[in-house]
Protein backbone atom coordinates (compact mmCIF):
# COMPACT_ATOMS: atom_id res chain seq x y z
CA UNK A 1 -15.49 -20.32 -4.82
CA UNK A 2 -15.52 -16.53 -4.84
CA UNK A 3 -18.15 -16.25 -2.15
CA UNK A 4 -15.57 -18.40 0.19
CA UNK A 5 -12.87 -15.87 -0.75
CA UNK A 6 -15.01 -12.82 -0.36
CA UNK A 7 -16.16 -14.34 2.96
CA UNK A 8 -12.67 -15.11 4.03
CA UNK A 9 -11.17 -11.64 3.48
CA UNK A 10 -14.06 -10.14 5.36
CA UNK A 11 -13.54 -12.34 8.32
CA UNK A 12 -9.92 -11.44 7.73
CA UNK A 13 -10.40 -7.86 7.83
CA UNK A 14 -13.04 -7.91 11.02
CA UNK A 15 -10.35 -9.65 12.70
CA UNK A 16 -7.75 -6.95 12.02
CA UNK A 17 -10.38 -3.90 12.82
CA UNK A 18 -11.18 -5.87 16.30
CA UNK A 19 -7.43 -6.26 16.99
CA UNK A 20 -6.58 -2.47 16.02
CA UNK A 21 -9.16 -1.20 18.59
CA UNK A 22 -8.37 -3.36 21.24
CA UNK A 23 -4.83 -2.32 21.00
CA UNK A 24 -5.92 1.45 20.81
CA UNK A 25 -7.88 0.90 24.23
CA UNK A 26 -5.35 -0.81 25.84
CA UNK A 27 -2.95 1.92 25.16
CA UNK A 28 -4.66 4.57 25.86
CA UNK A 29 -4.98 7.57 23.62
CA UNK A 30 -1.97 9.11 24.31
CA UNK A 31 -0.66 12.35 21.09
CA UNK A 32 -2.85 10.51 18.18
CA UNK A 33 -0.75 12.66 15.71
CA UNK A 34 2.64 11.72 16.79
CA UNK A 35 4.35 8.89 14.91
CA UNK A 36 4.04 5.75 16.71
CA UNK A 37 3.66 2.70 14.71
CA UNK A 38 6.66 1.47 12.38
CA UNK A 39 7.17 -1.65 10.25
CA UNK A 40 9.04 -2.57 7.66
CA UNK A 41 8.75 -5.17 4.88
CA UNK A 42 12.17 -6.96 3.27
CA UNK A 43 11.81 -8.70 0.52
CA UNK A 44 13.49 -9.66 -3.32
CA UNK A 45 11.78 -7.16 -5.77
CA UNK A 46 14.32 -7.69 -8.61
CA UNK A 47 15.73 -11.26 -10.06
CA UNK A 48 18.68 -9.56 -10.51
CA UNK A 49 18.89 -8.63 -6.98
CA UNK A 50 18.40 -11.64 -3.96
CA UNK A 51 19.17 -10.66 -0.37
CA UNK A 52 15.63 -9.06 0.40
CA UNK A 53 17.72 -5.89 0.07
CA UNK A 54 14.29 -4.12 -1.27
CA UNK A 55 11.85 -2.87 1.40
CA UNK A 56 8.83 -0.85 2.48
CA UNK A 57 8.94 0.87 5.82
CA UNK A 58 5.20 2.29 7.01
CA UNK A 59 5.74 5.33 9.32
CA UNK A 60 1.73 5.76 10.82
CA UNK A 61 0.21 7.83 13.59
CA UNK A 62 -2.60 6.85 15.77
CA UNK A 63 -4.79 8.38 13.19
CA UNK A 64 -3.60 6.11 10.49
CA UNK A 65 -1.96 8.53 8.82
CA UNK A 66 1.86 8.95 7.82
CA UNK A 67 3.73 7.55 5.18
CA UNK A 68 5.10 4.59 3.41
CA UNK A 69 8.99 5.06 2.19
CA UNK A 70 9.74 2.03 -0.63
CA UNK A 71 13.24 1.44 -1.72
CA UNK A 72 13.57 -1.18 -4.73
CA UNK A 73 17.36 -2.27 -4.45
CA UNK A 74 19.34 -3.46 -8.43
CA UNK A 75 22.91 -4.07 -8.86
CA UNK A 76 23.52 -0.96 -10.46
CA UNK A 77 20.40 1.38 -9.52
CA UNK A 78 18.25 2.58 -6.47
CA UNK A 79 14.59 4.19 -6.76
CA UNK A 80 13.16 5.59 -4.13
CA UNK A 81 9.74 6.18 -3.68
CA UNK A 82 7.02 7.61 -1.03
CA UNK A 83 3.40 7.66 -0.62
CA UNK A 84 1.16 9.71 1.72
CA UNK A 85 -1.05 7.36 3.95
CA UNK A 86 -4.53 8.92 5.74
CA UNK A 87 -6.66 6.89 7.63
CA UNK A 88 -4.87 3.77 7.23
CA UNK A 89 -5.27 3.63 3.16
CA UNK A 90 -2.38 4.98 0.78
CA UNK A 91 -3.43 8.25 -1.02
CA UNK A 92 -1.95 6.35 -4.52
CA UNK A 93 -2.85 2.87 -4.87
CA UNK A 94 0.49 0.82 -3.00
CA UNK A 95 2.08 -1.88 -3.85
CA UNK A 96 0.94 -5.08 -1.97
CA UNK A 97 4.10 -4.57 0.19
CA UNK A 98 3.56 -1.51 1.11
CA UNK A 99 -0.16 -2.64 2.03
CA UNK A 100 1.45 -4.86 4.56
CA UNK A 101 3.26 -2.89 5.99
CA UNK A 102 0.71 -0.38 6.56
CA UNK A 103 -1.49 -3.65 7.96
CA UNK A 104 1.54 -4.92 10.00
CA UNK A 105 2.01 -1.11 11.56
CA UNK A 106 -1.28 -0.16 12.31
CA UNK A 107 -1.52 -3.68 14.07
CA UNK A 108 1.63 -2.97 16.07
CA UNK A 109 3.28 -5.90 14.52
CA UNK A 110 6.52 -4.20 13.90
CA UNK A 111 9.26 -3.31 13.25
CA UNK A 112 10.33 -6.00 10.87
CA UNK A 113 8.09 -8.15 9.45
CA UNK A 114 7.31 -11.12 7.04
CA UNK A 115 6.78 -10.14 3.78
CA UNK A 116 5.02 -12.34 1.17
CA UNK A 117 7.31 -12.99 -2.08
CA UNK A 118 6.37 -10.58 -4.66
CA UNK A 119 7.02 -11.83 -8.11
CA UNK A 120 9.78 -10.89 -9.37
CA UNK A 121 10.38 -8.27 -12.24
């Protein structure tokens, strides 16, 4: 059972890495530092709060680096966080949101995309 998991992440991930290259050669290489791939990712972080009014926006160069921006909505409160991005992988360990919208940026599958429910706090 884990070795199908394992096996089926890796295939996963080889499929994003051939994707991401073929869209950097059919683009050509263009200012690799200037922003150029943006997603965001909606979704219900709070019970308290339904709407998907809580989201992750991934602001990445053609580097991988940037930033992810996180906003977790309540009734009565707003945090606001942000986390440095190099090479694709978050500098602090991110929230699985925030991992997709990295993934859905770097793909070029943005700007808004599907987010998987988190569970709710």
């Amino acid at each position: 059972m884990i070795g199908c998991l394992a096996l089926r992440q890796a295939k996963a991930t080889v499929e994003d890495c051939q994707r991401l290259l073929s869209r950097q050669i059919s683009e050509g290489r263009g200012d690799l530092k200037a922003v150029r791939d943006v997603a965001v990712c909606q979704y219900d972080a709070l019970a308290e709060m339904t709407g998907r009014m809580s989201f992750s926006v991934a602001m990445i160069n053609g580097l991988g680096d940037g930033i992810v921006l996180t906003s977790i909505n309540g009734r009565s409160e707003t945090r606001t966080y942000v986390r440095t991005v190099v090479g694709g992988k978050g500098q602090q360990p991110l929230s699985p949101e925030e991992e997709e919208a990295v993934r859905a940026a770097r793909l070029g599958h943005g700007p808004v995309v599907a987010c998987r429910a988190p569970e709710l706090l």
